[in-house]
Protein backbone atom coordinates (compact mmCIF):
# COMPACT_ATOMS: atom_id res chain seq x y z
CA UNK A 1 0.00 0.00 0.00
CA UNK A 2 2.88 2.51 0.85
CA UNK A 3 5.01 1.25 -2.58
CA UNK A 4 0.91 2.15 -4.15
CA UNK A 5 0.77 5.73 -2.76
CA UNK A 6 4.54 6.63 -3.46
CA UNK A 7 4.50 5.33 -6.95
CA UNK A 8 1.26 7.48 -7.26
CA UNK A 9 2.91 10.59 -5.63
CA UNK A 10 5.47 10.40 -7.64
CA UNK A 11 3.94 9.82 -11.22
CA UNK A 12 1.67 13.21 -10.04
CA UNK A 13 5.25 15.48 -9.58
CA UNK A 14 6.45 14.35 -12.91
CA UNK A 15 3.23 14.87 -14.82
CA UNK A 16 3.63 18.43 -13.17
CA UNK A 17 7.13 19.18 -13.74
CA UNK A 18 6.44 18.57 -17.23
CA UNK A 19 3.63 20.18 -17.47
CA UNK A 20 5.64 23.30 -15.89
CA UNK A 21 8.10 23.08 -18.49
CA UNK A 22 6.40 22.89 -21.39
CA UNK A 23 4.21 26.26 -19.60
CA UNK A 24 7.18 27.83 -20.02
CA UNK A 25 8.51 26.71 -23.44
CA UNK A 26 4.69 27.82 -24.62
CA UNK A 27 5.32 31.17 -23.23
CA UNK A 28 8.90 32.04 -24.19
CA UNK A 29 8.16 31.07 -28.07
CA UNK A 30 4.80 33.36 -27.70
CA UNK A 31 6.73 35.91 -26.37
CA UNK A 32 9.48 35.51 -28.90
CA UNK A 33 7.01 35.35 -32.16
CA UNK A 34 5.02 38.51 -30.57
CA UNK A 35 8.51 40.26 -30.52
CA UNK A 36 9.12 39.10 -34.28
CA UNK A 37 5.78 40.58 -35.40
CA UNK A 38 6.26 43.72 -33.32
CA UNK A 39 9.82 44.09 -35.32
CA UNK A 40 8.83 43.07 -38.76
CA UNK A 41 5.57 44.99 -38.21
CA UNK A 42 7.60 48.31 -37.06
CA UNK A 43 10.11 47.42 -40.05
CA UNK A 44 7.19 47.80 -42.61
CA UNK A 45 5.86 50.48 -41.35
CA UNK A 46 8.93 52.52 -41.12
CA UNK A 47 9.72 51.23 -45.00
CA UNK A 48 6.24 52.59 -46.31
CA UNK A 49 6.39 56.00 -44.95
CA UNK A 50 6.38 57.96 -48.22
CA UNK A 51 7.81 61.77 -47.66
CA UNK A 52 7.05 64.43 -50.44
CA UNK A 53 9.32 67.88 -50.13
CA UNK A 54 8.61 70.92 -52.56
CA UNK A 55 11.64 72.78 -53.67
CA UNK A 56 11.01 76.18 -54.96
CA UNK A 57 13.84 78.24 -56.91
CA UNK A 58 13.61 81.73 -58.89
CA UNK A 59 15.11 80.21 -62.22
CA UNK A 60 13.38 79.21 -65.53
CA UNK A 61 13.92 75.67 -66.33
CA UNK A 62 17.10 75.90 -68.64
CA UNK A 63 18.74 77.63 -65.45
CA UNK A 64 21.87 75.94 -64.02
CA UNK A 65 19.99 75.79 -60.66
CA UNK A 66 17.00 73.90 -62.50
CA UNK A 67 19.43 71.14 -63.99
CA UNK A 68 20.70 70.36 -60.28
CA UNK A 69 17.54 70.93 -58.82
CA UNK A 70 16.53 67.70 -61.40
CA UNK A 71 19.25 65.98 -60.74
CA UNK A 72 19.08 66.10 -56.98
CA UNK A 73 15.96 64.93 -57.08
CA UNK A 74 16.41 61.79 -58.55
CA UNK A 75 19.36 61.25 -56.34
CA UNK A 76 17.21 61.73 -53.59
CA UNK A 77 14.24 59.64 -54.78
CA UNK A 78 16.81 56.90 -56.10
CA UNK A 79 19.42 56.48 -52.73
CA UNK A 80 16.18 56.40 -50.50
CA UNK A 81 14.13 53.48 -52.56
CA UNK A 82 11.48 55.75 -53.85
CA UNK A 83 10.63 57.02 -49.76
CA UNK A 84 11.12 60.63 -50.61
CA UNK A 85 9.95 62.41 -53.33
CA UNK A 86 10.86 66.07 -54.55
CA UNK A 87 8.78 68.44 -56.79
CA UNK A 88 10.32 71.43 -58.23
CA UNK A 89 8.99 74.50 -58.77
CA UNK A 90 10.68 77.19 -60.69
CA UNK A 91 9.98 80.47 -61.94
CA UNK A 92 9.32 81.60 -58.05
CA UNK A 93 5.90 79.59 -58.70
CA UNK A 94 5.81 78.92 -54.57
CA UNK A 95 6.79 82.51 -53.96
CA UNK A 96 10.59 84.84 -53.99
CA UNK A 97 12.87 83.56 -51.09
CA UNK A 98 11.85 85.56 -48.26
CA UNK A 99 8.09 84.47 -48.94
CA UNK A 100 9.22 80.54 -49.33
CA UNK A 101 11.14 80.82 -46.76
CA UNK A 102 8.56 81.97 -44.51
CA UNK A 103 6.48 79.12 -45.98
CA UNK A 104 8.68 76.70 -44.79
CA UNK A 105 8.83 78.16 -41.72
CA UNK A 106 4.88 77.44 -41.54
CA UNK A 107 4.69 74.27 -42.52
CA UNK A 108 3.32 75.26 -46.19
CA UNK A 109 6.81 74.44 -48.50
CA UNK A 110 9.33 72.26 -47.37
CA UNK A 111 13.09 73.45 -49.33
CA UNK A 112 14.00 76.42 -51.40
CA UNK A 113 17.58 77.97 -53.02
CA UNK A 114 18.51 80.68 -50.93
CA UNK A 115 21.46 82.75 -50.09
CA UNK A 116 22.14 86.26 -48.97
CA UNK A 117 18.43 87.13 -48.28
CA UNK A 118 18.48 84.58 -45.25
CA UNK A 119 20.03 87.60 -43.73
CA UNK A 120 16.72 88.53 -42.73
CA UNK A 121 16.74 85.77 -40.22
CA UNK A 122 20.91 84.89 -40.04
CA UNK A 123 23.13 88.05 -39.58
CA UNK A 124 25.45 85.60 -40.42
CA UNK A 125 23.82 85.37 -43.81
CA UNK A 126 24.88 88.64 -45.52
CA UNK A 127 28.51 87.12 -45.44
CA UNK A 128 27.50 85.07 -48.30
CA UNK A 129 27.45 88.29 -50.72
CA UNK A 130 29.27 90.80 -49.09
CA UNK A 131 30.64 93.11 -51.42
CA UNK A 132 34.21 93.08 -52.14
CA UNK A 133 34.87 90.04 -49.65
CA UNK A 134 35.81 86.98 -51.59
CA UNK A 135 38.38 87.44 -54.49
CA UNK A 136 37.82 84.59 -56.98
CA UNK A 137 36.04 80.80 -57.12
CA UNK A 138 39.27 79.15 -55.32
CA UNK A 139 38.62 81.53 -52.13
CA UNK A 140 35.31 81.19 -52.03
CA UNK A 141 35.68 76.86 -51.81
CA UNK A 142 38.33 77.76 -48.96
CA UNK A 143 35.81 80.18 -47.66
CA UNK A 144 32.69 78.00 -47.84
CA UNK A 145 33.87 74.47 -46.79
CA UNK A 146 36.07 75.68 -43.77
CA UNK A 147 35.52 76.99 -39.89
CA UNK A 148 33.61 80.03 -41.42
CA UNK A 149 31.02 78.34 -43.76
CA UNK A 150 30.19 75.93 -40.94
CA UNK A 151 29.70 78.83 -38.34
CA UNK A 152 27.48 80.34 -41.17
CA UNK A 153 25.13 77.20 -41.49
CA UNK A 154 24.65 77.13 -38.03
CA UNK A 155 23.34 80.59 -38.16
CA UNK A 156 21.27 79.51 -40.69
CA UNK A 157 20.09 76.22 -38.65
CA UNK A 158 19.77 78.33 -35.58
CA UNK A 159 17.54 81.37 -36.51
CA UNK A 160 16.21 80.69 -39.92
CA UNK A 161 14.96 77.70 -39.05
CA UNK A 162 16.17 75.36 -42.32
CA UNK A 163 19.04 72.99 -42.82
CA UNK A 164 21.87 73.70 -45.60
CA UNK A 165 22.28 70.71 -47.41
CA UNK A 166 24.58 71.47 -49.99
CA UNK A 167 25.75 74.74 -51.87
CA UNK A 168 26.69 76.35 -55.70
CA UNK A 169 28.72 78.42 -56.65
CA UNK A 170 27.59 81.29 -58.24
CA UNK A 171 29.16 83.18 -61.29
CA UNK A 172 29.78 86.77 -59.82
CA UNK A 173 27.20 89.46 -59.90
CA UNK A 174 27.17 92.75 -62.43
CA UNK A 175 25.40 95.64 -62.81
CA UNK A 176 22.96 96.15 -65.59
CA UNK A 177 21.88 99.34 -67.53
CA UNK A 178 21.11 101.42 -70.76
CA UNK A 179 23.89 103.38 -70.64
CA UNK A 180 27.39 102.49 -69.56
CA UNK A 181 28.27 102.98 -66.04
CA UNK A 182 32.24 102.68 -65.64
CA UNK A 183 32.14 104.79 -62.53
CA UNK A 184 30.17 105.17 -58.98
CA UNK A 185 29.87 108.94 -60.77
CA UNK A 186 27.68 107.43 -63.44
CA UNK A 187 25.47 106.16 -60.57
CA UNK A 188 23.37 109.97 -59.58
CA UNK A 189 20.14 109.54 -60.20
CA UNK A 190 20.41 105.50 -61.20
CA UNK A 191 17.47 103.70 -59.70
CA UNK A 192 18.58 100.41 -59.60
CA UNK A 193 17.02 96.54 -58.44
CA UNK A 194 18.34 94.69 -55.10
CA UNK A 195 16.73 92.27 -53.39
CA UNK A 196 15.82 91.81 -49.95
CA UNK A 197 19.16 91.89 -48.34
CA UNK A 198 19.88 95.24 -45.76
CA UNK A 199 23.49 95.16 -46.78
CA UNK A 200 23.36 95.53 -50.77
CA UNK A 201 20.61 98.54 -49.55
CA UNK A 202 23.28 100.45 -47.61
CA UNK A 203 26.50 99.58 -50.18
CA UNK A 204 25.04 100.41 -53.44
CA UNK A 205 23.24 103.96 -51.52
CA UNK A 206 27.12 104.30 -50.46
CA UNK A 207 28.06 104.09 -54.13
CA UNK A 208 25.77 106.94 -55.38
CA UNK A 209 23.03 105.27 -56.44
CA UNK A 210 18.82 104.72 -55.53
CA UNK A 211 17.90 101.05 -54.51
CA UNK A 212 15.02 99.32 -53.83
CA UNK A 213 14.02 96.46 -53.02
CA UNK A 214 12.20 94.08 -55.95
CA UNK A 215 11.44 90.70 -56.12
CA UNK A 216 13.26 89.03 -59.08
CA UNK A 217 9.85 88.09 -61.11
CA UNK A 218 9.29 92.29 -61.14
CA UNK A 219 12.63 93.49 -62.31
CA UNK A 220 11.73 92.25 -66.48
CA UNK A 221 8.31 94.26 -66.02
CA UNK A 222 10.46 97.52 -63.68
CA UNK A 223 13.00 97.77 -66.21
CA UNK A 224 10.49 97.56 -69.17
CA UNK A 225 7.91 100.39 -67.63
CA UNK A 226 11.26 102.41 -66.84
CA UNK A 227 10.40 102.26 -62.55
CA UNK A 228 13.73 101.13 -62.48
CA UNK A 229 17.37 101.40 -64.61
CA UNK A 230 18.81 98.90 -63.65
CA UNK A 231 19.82 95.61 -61.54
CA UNK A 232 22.34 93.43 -60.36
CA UNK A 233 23.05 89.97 -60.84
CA UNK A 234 25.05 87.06 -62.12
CA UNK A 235 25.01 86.44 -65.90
CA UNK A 236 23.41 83.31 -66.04
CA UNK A 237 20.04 85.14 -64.20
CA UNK A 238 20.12 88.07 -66.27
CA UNK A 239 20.45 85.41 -68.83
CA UNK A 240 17.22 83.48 -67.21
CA UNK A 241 15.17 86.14 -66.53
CA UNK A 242 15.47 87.78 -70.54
CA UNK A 243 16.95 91.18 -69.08
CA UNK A 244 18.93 91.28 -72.31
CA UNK A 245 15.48 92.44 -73.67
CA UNK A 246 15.11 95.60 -71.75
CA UNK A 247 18.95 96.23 -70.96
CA UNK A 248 21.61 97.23 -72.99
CA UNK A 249 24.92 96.84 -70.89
CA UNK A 250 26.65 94.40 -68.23
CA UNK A 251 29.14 96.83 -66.21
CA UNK A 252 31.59 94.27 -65.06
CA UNK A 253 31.73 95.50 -61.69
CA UNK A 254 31.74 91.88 -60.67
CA UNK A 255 31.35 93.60 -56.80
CA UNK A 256 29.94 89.72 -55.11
CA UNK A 257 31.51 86.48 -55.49
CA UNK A 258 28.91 84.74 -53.41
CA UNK A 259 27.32 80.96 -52.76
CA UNK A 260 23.79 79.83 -52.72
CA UNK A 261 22.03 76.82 -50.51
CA UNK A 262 20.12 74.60 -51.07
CA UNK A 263 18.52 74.26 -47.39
CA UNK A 264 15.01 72.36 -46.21
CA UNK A 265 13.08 73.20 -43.39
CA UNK A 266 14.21 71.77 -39.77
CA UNK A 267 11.05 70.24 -38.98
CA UNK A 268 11.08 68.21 -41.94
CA UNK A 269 14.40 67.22 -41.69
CA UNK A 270 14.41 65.95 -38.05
CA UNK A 271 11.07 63.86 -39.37
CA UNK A 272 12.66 62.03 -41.89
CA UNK A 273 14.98 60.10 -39.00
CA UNK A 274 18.93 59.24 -39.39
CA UNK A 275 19.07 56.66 -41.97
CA UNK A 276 16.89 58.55 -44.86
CA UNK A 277 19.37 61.87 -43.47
CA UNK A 278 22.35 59.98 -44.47
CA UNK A 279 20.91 58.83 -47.92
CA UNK A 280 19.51 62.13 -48.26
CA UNK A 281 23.40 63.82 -47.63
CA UNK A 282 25.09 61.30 -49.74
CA UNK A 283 22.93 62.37 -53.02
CA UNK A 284 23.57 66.33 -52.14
CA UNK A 285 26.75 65.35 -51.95
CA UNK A 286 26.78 64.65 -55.72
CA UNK A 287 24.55 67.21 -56.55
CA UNK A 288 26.80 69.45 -55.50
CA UNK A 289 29.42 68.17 -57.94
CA UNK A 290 27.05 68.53 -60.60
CA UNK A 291 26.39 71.91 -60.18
CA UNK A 292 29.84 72.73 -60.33
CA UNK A 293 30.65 70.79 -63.33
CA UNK A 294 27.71 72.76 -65.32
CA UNK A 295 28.88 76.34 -63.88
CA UNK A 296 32.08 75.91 -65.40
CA UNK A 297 30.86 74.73 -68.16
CA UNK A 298 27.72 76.99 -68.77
CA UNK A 299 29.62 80.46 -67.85
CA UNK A 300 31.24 81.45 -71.03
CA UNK A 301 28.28 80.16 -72.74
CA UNK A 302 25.87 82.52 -71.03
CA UNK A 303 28.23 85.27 -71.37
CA UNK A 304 28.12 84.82 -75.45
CA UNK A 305 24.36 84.30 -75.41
CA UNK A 306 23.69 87.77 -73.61
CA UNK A 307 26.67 89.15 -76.42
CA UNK A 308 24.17 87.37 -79.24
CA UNK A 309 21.34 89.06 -77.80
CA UNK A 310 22.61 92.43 -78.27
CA UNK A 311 24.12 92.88 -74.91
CA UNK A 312 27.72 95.27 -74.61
CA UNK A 313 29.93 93.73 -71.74
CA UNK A 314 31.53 97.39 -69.94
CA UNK A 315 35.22 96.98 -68.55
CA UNK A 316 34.28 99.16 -64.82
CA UNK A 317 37.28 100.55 -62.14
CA UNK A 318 36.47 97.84 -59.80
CA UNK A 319 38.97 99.79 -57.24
CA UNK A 320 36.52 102.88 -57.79
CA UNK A 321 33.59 100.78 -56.80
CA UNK A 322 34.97 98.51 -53.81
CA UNK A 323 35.77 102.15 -52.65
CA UNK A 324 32.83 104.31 -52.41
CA UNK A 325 30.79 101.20 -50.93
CA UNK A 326 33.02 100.25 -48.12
CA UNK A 327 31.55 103.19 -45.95
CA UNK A 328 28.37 101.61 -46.63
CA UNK A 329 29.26 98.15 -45.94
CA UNK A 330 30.59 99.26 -42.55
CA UNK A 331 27.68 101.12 -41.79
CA UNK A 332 25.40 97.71 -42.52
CA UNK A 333 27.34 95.05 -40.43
CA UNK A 334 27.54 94.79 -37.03
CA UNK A 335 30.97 94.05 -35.21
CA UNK A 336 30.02 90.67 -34.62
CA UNK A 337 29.66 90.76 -39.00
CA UNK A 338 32.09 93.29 -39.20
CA UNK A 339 34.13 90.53 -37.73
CA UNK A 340 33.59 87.67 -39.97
CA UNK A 341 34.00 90.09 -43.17
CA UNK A 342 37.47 90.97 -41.82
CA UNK A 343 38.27 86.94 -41.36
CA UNK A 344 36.94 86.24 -45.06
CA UNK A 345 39.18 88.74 -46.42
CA UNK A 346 42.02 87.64 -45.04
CA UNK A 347 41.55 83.74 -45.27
CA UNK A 348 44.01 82.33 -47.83
């Protein structure tokens, strides 16, 4: 009877041990395939979210800034599998800088190609046009990709609220008019185009001239109904925006070797997480090279085309003209500006 109830005791503890075991075997491969679905379930999600940006530029679609635009795009849309899309819009169909730019800052337009006018937001900004300050291509690269451009973009990150992502060069900027101007003399009484940016305002005033402020899709019709005469920019916009139409000279005063961004808004960048960032970086990477490829190669051409059109190129005293618009230029900058002018013009 004893050997009876042990045996029986017994057979109970094993039936329960295994019973306990296999509890917990059930358990740990439950666990394990809920983790596995939670993964593979957060791994297609995260592959499906589809991300559209808008990139607005003031170029016409043959523009230099176009091309890259294009090509940046399909970069983008190629190096992240199709997960972020970019539409262009040229022709300043979202709006001039200072208006995309406050779009972006609204939520209503995601990127846009921007420079100097950022000074609105960056005091830092005006440095990328200041007159006089960089001396050819080679010191702008030196300029742009060293301690300075990075202290510059994180103005720009800081209190204009978008992200640099890669920059062009920019062929430099002339003056345009109906009659030659050689001289800051020939400036009395020359009303002339700028855009939003304080310190071309307070250099070209300094020179002898009248400017005002214009957005660039005004300055064909200004020039035309004679509210203004004359603007300044690089050749390849006064090629874009057919001012060889309404003007008859390009006064080499070539007074701003300058860069231009191609920046998207922070909140959309932070959204898009680290791993689309780095795909994202890697194709403005080669954008970048692309755009300077077709500046070197589209410079002289736009310089003939505006000869073709009927436009006389007008040799300027450059030394004349850095002159009479440094009082100006030290009047616009503070010494915190004044400052970073000083380091650009002496960086080697």
């Amino acid at each position: 009877m004893k050997r009876f109830l042990f045996l029986t005791i017994f057979s109970i503890m094993v039936l329960a041990l295994a019973a306990c075991g296999n509890g917990g075997e059930d358990t740990e491969n439950q666990e394990g395939s809920e983790s596995e679905s939670q993964g593979s379930e957060e791994q297609a999600n995260n592959e499906e979210e589809q991300y559209t940006w808008s990139l607005g530029h003031l170029a016409n679609e043959e523009h230099i800034w176009h091309n890259t635009s294009e090509e940046f795009a399909r970069l983008v849309e190629e190096k992240t599998d199709g997960q972020i899309t970019i539409e262009i819009y040229p022709n300043n169909q979202l709006g001039g800088e200072v208006d995309t730019i406050n779009s972006i800052r609204a939520g209503n337009a995601d990127m846009v190609i921007t420079g100097e006018s950022m000074e609105n937001w960056s005091p830092k900004a005006a440095l990328l046009a200041a007159p006089y300050a960089l001396r050819d291509s080679e010191h702008l690269q030196t300029v742009v990709e060293g301690d300075i451009g990075q202290e510059i973009e994180e103005d720009i990150v800081e209190n204009v609220g978008v992200t640099p992502l890669f920059y062009m060069e920019r062929a430099p900027r002339n003056l345009t008019s109906n009659e030659p101007v050689e001289t800051p003399e020939d400036l009395s009484g020359f009303n002339m185009r700028i855009p939003n940016v304080p310190l071309f305002m307070d250099a070209w005033s300094a020179a002898g001239a009248s400017p005002q402020v214009m957005d660039f899709n005004e300055v064909f019709t200004g020039l035309q109904q004679g509210v203004i005469d004359g603007q300044e920019n690089p050749v390849d916009l006064i090629h874009s925006g057919g001012l060889y139409e309404v003007q008859n000279y390009v006064n080499e005063t070539e007074h701003v070797y300058s860069w231009i961004y191609v920046v998207v808004g922070n909140d959309q960048w932070e959204e898009i997480g680290e791993d689309l960032q780095q795909s994202v970086l890697e194709a403005a990477e080669e954008a970048q090279a692309h755009a300077g490829e077709l500046l070197n190669e589209e410079i002289d051409n736009y310089r003939q085309m505006l000869t073709d059109e009927g436009m006389e190129f007008v040799e300027v005293d450059k030394e004349a003209f850095q002159e009479a618009m440094q009082p100006g230029i030290e009047n616009s900058l503070d010494e915190e500006q004044m400052e970073l002018y000083q380091r650009i013009i002496e960086t080697e």
